[in-house]
PDB file of N, CA and C in Angstrom:
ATOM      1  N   UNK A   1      78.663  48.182  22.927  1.00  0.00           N
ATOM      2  CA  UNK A   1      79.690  47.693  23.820  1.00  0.00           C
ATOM      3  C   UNK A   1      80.176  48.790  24.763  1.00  0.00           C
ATOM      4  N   UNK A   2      79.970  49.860  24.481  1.00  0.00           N
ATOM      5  CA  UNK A   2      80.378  51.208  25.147  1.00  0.00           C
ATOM      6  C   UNK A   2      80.258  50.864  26.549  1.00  0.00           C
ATOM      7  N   UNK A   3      78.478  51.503  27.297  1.00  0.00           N
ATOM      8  CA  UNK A   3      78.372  50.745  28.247  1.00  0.00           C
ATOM      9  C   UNK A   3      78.479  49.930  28.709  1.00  0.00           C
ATOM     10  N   UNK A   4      78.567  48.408  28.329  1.00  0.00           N
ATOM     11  CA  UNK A   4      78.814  47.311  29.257  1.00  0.00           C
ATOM     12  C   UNK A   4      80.187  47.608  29.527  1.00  0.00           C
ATOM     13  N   UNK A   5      81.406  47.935  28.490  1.00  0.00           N
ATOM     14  CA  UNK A   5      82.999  48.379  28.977  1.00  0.00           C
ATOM     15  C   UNK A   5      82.715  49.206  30.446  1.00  0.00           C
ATOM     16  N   UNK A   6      82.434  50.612  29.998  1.00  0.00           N
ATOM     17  CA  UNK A   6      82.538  51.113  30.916  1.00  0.00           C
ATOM     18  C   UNK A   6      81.848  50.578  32.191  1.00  0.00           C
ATOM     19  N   UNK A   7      80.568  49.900  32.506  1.00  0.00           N
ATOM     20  CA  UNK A   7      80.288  49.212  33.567  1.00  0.00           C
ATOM     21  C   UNK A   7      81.274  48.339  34.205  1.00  0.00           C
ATOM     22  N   UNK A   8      82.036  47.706  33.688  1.00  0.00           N
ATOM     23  CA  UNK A   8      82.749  46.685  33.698  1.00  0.00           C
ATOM     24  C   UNK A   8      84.189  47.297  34.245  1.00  0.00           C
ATOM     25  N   UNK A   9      84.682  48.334  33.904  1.00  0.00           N
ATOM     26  CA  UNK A   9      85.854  49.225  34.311  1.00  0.00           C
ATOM     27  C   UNK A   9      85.448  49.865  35.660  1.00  0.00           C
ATOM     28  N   UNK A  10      84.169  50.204  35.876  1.00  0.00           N
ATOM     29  CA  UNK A  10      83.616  50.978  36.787  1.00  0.00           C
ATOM     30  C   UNK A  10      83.436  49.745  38.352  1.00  0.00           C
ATOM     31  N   UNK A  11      83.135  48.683  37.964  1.00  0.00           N
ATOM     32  CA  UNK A  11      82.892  47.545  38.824  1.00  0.00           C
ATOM     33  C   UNK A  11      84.517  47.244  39.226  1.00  0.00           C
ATOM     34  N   UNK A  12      85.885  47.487  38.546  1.00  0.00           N
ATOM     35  CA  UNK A  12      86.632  46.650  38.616  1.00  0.00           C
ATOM     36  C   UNK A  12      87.458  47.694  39.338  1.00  0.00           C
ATOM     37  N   UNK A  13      87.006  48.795  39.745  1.00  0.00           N
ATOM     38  CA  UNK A  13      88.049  49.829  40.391  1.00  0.00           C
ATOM     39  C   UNK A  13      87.196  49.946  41.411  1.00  0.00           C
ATOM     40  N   UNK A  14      86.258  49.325  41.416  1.00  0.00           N
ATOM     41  CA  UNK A  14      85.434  49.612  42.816  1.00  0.00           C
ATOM     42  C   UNK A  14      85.366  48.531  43.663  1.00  0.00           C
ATOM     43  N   UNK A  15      85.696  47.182  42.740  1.00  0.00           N
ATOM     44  CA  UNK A  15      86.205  46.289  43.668  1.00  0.00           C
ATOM     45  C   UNK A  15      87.777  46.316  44.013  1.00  0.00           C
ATOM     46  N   UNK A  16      88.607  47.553  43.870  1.00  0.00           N
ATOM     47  CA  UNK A  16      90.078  47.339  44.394  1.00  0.00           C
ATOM     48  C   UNK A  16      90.162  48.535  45.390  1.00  0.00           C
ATOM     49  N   UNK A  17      88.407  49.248  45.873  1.00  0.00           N
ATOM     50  CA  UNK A  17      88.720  50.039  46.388  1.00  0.00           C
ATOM     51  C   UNK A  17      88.272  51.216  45.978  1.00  0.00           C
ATOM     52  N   UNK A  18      88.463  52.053  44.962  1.00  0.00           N
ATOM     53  CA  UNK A  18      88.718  53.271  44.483  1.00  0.00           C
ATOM     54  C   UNK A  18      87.450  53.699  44.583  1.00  0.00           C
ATOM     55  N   UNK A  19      87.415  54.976  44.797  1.00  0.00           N
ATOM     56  CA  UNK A  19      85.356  55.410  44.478  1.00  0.00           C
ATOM     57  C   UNK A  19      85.257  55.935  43.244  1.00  0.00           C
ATOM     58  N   UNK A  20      84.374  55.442  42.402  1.00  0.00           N
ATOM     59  CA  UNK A  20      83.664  56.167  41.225  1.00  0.00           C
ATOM     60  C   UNK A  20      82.882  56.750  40.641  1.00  0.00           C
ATOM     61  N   UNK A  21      82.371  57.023  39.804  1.00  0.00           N
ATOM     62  CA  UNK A  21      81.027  57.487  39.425  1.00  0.00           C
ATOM     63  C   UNK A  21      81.046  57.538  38.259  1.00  0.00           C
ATOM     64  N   UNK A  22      79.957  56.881  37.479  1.00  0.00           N
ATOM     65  CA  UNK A  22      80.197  56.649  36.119  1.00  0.00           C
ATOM     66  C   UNK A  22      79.313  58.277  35.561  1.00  0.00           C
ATOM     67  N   UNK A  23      79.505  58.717  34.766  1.00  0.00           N
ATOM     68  CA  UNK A  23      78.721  60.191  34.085  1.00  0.00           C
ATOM     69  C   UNK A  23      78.426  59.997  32.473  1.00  0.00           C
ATOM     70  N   UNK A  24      77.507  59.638  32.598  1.00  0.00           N
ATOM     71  CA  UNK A  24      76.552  60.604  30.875  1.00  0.00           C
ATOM     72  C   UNK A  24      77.204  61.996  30.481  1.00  0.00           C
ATOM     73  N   UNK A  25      77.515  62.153  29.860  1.00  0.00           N
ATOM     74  CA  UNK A  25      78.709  63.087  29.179  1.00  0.00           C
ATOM     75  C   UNK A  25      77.257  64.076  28.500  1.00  0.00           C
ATOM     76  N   UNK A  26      76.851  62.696  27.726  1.00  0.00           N
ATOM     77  CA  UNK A  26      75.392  63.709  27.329  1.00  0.00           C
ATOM     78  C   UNK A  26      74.085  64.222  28.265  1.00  0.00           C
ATOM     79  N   UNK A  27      74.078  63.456  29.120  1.00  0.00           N
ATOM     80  CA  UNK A  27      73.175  63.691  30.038  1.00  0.00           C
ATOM     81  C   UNK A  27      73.670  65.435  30.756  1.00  0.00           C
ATOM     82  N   UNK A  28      74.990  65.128  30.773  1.00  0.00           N
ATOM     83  CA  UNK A  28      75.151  66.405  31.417  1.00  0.00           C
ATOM     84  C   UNK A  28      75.307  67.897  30.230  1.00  0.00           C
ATOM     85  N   UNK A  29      75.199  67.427  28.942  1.00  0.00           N
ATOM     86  CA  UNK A  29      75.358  68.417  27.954  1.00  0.00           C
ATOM     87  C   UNK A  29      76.731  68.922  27.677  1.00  0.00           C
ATOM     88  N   UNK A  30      77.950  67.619  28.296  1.00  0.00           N
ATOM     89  CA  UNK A  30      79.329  68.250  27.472  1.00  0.00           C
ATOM     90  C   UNK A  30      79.326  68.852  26.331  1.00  0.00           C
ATOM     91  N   UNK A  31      79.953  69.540  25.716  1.00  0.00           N
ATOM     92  CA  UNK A  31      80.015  69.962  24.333  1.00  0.00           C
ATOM     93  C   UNK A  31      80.682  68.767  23.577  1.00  0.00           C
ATOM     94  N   UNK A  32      81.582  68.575  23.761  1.00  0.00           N
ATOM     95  CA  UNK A  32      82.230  67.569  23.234  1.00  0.00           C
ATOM     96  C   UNK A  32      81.550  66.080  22.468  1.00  0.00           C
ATOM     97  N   UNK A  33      80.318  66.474  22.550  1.00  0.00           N
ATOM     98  CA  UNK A  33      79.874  65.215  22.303  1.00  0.00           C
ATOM     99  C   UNK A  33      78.559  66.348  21.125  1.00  0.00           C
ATOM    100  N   UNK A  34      78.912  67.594  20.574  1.00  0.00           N
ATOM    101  CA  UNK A  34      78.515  68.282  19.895  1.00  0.00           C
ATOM    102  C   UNK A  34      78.212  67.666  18.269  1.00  0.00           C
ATOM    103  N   UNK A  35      79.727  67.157  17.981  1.00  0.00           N
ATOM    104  CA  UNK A  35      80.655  67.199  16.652  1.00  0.00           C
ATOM    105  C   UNK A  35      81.699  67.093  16.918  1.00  0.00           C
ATOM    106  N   UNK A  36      81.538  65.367  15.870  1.00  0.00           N
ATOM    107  CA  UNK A  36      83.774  65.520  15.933  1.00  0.00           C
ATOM    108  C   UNK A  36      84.127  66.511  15.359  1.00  0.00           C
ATOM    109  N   UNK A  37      85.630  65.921  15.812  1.00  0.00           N
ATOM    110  CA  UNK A  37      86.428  67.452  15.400  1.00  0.00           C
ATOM    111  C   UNK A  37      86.953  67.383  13.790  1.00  0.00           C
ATOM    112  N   UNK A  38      86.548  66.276  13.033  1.00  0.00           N
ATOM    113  CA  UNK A  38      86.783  66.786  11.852  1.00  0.00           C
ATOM    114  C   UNK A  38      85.166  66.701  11.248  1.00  0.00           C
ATOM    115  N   UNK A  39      83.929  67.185  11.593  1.00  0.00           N
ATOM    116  CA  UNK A  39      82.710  67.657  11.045  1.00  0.00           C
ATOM    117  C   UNK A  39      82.826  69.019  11.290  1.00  0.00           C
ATOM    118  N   UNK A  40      84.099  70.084  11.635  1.00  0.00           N
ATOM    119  CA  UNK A  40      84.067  71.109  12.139  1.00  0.00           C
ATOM    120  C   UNK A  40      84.720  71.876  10.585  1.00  0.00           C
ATOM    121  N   UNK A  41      84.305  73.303   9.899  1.00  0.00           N
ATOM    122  CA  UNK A  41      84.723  73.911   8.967  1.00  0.00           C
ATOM    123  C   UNK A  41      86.330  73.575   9.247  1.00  0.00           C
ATOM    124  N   UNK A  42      87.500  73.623   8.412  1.00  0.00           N
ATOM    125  CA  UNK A  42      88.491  74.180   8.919  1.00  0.00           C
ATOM    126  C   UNK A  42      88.946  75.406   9.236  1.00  0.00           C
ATOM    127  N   UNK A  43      89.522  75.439  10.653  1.00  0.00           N
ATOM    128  CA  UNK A  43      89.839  76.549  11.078  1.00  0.00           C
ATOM    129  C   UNK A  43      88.652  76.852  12.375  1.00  0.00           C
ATOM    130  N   UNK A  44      87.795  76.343  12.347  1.00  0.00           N
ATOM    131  CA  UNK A  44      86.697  76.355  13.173  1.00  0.00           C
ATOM    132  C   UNK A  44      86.270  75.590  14.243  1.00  0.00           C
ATOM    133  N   UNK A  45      87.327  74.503  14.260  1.00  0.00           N
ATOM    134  CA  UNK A  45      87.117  73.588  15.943  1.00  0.00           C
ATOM    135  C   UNK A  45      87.739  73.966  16.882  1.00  0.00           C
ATOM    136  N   UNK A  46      86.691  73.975  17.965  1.00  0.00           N
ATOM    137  CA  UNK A  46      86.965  74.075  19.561  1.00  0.00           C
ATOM    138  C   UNK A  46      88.606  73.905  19.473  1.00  0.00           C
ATOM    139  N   UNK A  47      89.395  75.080  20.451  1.00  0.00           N
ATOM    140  CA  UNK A  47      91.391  74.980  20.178  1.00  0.00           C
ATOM    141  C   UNK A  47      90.899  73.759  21.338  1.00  0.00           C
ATOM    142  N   UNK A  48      92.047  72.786  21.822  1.00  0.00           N
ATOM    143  CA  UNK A  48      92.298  71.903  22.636  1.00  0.00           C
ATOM    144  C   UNK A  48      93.174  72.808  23.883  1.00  0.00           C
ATOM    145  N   UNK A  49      92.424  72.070  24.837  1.00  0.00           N
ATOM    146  CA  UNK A  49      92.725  72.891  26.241  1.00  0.00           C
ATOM    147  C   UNK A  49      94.499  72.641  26.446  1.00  0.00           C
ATOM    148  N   UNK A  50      94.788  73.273  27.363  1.00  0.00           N
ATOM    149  CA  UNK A  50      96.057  72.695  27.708  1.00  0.00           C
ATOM    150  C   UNK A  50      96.628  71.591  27.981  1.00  0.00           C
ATOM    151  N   UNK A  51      95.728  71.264  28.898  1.00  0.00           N
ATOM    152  CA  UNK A  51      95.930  69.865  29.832  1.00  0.00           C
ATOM    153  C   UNK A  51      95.785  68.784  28.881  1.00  0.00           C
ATOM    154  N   UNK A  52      94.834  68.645  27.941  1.00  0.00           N
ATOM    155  CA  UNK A  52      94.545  67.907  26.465  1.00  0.00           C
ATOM    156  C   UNK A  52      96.083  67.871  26.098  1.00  0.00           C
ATOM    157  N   UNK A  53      96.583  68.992  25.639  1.00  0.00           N
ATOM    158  CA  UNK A  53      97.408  69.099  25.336  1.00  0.00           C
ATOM    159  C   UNK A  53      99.081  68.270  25.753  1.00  0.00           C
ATOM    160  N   UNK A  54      98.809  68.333  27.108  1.00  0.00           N
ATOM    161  CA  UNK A  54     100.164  68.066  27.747  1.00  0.00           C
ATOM    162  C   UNK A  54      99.741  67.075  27.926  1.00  0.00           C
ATOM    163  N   UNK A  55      98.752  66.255  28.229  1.00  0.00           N
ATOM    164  CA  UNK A  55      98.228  64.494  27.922  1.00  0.00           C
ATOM    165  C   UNK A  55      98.788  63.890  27.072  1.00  0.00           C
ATOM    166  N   UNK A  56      98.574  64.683  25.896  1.00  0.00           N
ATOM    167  CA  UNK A  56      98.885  63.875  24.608  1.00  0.00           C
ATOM    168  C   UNK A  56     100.297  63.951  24.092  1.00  0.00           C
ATOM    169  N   UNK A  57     101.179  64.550  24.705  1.00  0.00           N
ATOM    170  CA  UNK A  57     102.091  65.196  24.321  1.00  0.00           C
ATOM    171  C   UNK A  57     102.838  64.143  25.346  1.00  0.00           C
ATOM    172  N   UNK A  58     102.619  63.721  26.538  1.00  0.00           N
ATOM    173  CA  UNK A  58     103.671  62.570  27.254  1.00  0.00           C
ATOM    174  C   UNK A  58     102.470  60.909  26.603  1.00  0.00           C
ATOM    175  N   UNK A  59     103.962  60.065  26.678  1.00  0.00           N
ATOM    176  CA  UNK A  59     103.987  58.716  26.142  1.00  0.00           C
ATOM    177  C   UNK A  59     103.021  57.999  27.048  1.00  0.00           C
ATOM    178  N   UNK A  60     103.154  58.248  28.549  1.00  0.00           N
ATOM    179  CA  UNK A  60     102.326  57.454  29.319  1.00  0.00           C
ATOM    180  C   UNK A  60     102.432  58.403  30.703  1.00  0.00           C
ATOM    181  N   UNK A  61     101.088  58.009  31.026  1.00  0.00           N
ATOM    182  CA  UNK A  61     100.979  58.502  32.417  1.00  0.00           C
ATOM    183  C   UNK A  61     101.063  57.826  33.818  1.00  0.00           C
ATOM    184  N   UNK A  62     100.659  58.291  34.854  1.00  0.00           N
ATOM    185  CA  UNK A  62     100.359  57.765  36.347  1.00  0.00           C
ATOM    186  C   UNK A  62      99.506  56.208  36.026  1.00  0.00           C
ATOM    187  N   UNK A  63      98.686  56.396  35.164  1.00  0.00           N
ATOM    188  CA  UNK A  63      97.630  55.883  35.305  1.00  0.00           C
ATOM    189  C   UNK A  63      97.682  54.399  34.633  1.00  0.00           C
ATOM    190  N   UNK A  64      98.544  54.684  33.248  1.00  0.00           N
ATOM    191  CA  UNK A  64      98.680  53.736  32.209  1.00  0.00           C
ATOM    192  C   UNK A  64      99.582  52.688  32.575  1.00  0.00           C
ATOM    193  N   UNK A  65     100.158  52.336  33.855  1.00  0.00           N
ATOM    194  CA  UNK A  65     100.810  51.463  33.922  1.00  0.00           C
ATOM    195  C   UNK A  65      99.924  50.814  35.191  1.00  0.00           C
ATOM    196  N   UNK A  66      98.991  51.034  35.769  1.00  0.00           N
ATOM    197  CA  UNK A  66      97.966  50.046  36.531  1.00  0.00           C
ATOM    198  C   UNK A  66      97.373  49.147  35.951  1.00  0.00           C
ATOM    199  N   UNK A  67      96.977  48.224  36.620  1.00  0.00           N
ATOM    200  CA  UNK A  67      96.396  47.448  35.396  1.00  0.00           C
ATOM    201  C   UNK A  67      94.784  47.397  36.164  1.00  0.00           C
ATOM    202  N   UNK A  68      93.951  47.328  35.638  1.00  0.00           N
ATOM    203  CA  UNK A  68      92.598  47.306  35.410  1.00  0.00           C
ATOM    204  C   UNK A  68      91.326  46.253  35.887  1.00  0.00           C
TER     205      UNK A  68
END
């Protein structure tokens, strides 16, 4: 279901306009797509960036109140 979602999200911001580009995460060799973060020793996973950080840390963003 992964892809067809994301196709489907990708079609629906491009019909209101917006430009996109959908990306293979693996295709491009993110790390992130290495090992979750709890297959990691403890004490041994990737720290979380800042911006991760301050994401998760507010309730909602710019983004979360558009609708889709």
């Amino acid at each position: 279901m992964g892809i067809r979602l994301a196709e489907f999200v990708v079609e629906r911001l491009r019909g209101r306009g917006d430009e996109v580009e959908l990306v293979d995460a693996k295709a491009i060799n993110l790390p992130m797509l290495d090992r979750m973060y709890k297959e990691y020793p403890k004490g041994q996973a990737p720290r979380r960036s800042s911006s991760s950080r301050a994401r998760s840390a507010t309730p909602t963003d710019s983004c979360s109140s558009r609708r889709v």
